[in-house]
N, C-alpha and C. Protein backbone atom coordinates (compact mmCIF):
# COMPACT_ATOMS: atom_id res chain seq x y z
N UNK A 1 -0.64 -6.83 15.39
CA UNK A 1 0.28 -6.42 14.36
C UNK A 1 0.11 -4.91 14.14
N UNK A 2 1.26 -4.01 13.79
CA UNK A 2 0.95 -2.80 13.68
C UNK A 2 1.74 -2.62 12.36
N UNK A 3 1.36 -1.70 11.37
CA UNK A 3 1.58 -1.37 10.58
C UNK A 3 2.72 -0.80 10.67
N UNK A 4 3.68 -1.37 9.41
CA UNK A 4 4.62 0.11 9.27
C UNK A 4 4.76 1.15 8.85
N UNK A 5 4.02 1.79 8.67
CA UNK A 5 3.80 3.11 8.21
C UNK A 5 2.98 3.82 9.48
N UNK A 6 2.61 3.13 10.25
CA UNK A 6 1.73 3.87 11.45
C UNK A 6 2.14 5.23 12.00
N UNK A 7 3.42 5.33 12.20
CA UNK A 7 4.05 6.77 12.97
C UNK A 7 3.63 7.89 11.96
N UNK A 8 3.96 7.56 10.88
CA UNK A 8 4.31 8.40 9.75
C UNK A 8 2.37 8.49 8.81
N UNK A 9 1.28 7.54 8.91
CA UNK A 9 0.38 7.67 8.18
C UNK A 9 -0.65 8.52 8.40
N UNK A 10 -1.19 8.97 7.31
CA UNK A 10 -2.48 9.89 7.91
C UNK A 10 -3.77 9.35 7.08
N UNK A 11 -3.54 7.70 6.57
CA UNK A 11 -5.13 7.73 5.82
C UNK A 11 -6.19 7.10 6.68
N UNK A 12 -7.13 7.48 6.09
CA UNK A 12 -8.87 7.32 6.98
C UNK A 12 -8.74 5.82 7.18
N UNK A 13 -8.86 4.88 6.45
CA UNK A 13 -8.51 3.50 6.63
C UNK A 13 -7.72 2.72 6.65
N UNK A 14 -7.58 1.88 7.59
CA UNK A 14 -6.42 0.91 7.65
C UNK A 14 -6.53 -0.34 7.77
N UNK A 15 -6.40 -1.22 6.76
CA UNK A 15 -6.74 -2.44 6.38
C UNK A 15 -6.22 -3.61 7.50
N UNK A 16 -4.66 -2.95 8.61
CA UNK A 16 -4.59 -3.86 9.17
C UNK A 16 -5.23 -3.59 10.99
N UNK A 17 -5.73 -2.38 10.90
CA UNK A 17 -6.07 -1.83 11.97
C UNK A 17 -7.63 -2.95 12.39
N UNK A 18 -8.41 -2.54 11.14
CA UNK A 18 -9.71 -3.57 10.90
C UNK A 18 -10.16 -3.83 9.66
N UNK A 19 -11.03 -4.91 9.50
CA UNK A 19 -11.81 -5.38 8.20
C UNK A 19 -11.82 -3.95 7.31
N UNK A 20 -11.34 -3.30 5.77
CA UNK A 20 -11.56 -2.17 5.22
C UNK A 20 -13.24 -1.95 5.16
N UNK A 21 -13.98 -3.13 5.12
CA UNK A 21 -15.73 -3.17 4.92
C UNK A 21 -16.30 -2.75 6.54
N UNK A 22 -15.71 -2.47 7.15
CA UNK A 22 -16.14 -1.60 8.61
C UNK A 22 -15.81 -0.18 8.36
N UNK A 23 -15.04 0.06 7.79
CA UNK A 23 -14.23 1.52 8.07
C UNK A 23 -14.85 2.50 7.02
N UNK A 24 -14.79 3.96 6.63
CA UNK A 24 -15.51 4.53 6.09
C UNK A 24 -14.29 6.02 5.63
N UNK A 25 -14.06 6.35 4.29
CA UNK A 25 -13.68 7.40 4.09
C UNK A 25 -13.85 8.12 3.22
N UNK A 26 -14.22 9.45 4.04
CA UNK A 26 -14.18 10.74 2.58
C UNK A 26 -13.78 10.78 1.67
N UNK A 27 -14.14 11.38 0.78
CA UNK A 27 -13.72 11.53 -0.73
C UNK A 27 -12.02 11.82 -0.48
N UNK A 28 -12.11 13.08 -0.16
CA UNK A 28 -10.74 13.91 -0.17
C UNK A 28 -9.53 13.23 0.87
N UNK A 29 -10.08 12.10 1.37
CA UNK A 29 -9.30 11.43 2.44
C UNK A 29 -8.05 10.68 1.63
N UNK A 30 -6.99 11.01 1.98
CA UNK A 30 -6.04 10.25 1.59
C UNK A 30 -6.16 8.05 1.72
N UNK A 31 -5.58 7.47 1.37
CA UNK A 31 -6.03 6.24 0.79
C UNK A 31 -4.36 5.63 1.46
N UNK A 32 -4.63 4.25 2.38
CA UNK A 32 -3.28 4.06 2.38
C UNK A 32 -2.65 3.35 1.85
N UNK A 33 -1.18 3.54 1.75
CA UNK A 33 0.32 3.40 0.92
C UNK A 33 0.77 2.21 0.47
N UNK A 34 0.29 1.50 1.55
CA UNK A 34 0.58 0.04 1.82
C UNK A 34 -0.11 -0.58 0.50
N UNK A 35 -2.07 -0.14 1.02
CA UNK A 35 -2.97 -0.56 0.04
C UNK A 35 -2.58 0.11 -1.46
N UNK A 36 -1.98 0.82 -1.26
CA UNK A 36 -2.07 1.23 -3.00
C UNK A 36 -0.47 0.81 -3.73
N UNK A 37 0.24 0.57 -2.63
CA UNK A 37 1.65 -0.39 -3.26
C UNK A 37 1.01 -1.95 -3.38
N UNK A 38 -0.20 -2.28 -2.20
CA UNK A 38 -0.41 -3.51 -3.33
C UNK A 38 -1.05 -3.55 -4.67
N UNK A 39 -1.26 -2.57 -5.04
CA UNK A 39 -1.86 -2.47 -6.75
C UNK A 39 -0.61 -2.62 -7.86
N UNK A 40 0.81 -2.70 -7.97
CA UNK A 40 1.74 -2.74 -8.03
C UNK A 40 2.21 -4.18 -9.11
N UNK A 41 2.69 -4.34 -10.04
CA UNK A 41 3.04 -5.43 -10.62
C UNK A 41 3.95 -5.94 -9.51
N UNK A 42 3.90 -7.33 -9.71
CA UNK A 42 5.27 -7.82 -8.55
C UNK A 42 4.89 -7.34 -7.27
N UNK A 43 3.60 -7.12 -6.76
CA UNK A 43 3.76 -6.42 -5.52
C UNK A 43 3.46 -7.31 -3.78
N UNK A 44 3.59 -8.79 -4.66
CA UNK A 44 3.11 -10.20 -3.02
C UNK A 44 4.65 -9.88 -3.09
N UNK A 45 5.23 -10.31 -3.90
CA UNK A 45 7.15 -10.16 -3.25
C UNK A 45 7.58 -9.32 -2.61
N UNK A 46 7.56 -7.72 -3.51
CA UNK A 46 7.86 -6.22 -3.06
C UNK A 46 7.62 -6.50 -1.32
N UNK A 47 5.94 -6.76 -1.19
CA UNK A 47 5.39 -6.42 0.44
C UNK A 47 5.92 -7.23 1.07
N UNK A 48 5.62 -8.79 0.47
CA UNK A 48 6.50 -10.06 1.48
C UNK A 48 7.67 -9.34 2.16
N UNK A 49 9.03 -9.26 1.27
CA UNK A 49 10.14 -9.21 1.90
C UNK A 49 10.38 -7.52 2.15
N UNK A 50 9.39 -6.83 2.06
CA UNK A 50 9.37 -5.49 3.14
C UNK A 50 8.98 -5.55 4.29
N UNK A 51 7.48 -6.23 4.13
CA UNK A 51 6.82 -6.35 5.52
C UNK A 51 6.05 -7.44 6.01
N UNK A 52 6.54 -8.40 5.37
CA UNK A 52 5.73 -9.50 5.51
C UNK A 52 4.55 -10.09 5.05
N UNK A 53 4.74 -11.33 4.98
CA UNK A 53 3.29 -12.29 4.17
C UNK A 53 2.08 -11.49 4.63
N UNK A 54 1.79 -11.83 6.05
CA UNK A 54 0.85 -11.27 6.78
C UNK A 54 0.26 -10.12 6.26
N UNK A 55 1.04 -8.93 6.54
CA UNK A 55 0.28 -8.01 5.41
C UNK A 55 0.35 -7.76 4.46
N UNK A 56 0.91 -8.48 3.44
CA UNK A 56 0.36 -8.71 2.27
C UNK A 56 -0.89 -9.17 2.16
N UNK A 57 -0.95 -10.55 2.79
CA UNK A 57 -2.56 -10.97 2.44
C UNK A 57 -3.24 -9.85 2.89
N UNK A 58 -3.17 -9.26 3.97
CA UNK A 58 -4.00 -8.30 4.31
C UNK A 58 -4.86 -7.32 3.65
N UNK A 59 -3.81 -6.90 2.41
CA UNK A 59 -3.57 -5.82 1.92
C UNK A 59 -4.53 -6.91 0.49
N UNK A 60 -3.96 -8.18 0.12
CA UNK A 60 -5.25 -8.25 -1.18
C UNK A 60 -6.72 -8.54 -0.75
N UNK A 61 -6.63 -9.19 0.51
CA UNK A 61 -8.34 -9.48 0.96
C UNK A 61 -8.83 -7.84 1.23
N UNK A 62 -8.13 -6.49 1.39
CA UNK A 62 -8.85 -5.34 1.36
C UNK A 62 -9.09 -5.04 -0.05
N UNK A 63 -7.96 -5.51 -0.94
CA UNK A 63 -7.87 -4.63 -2.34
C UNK A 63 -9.33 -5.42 -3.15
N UNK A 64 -9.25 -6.77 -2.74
CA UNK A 64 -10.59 -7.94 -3.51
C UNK A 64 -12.15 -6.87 -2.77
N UNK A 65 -12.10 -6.37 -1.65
CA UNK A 65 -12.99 -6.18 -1.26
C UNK A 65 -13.75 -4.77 -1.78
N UNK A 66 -12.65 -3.46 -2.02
CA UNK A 66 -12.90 -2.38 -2.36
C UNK A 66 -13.24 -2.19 -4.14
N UNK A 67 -12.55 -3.91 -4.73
CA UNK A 67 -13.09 -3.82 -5.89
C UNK A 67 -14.38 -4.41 -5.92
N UNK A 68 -14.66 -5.14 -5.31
CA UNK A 68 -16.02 -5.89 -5.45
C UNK A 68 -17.18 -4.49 -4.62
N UNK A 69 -16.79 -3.73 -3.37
CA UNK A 69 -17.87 -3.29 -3.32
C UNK A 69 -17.53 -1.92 -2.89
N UNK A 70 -16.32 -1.41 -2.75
CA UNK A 70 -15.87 -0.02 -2.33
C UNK A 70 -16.22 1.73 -3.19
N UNK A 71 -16.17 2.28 -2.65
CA UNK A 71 -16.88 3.26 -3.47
C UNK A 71 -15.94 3.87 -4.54
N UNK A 72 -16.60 4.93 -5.41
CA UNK A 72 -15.75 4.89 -6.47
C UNK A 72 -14.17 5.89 -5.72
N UNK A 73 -13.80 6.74 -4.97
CA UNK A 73 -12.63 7.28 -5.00
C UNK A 73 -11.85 6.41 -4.61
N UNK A 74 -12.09 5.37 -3.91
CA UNK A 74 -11.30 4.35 -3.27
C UNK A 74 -10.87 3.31 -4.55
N UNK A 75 -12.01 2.68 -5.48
CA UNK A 75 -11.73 1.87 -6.09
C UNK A 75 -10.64 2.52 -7.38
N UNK A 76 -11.04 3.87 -7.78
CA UNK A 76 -10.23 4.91 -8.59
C UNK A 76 -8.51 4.92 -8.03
N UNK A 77 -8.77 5.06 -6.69
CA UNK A 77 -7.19 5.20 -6.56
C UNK A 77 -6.53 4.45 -6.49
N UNK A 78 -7.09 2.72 -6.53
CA UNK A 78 -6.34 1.53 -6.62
C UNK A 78 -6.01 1.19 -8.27
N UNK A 79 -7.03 1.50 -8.91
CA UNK A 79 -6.64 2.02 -10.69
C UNK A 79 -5.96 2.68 -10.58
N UNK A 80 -5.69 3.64 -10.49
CA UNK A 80 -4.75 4.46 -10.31
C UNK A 80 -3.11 4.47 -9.83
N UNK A 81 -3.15 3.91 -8.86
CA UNK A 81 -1.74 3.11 -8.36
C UNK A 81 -1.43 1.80 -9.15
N UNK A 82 -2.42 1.14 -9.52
CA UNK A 82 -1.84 -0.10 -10.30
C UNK A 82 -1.22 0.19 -11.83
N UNK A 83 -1.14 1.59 -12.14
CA UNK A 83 -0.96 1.74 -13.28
C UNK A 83 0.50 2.97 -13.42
N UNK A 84 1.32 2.76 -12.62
CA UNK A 84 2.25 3.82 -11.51
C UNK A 84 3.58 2.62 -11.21
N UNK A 85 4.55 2.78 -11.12
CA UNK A 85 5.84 2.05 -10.50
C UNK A 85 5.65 2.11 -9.21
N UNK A 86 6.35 1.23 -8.33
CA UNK A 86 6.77 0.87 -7.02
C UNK A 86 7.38 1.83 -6.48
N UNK A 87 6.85 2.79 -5.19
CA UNK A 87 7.98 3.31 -4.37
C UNK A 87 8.95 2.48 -3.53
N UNK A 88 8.40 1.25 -3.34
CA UNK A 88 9.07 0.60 -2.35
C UNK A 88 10.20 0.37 -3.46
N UNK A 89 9.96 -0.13 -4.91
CA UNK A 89 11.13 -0.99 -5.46
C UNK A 89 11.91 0.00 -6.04
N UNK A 90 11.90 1.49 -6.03
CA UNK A 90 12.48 2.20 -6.73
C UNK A 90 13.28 2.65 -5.41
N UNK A 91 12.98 2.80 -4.42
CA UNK A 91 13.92 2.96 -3.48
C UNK A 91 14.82 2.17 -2.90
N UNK A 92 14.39 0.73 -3.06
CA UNK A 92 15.53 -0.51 -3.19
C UNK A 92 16.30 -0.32 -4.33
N UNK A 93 16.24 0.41 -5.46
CA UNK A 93 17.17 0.33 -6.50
C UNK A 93 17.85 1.59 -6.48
N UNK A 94 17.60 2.86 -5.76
CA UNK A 94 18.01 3.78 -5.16
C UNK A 94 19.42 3.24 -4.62
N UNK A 95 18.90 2.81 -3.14
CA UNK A 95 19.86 2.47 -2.17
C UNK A 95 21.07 1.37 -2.80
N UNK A 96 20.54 0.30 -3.66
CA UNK A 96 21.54 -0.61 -4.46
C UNK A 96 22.75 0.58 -5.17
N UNK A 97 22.25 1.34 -6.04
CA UNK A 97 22.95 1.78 -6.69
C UNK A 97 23.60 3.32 -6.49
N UNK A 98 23.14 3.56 -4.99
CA UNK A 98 24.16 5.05 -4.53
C UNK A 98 25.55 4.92 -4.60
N UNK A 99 26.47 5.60 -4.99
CA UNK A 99 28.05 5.87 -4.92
C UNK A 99 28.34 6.50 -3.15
N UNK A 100 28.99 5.53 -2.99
CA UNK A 100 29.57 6.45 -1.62
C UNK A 100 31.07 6.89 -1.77
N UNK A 101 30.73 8.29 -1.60
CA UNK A 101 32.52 8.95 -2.16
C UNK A 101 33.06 8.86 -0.71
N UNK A 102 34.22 8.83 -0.77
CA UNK A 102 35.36 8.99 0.48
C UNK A 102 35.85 10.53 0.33
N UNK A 103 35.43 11.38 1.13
CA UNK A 103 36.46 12.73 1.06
C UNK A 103 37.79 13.18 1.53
């Protein structure tokens, strides 16, 4: 399985690449998108019908893991995103509600 965000990502870990409890990142390392949209109210649906069950679970057996034993910038930025709106769902309500003019 490859992520969708792969072309486009630059964070140190990737939950579907391997186990997040193998992988290791710097402070200043960016944190990925995926993982921090699952911090998200509503966010098994949001991921389901973006990208599938699959990584969803993915994405809470990393999020269960970085709270139980991940270090603090990692566990900070999942506080952090869980307390923040949805990019995924604000851009579904984007695209719902654009006007397309005829010129």
């Amino acid at each position: 399985m490859q992520c969708p965000k792969y072309d486009s990502c630059s964070a140190a870990m990737c939950p579907i690449y391997k186990p997040i409890s193998q992988q290791y990142m710097l402070p200043s390392e960016r944190v990925c998108s995926v993982l921090l949209e699952a911090q998200k109210p509503d966010s098994e649906a949001i991921l389901t019908a973006q990208y599938g069950k699959e990584i969803y679970e993915l994405m809470a057996e990393a999020t269960a893991w970085v709270k139980a034993h991940g270090a603090y910038p990692i566990r900070r930025a999942l506080i952090c995103a869980s307390q923040t709106g949805s990019r995924l769902q604000n851009i579904a309500q984007l695209r719902k509600s654009e006007v397309h003019c005829e010129t």
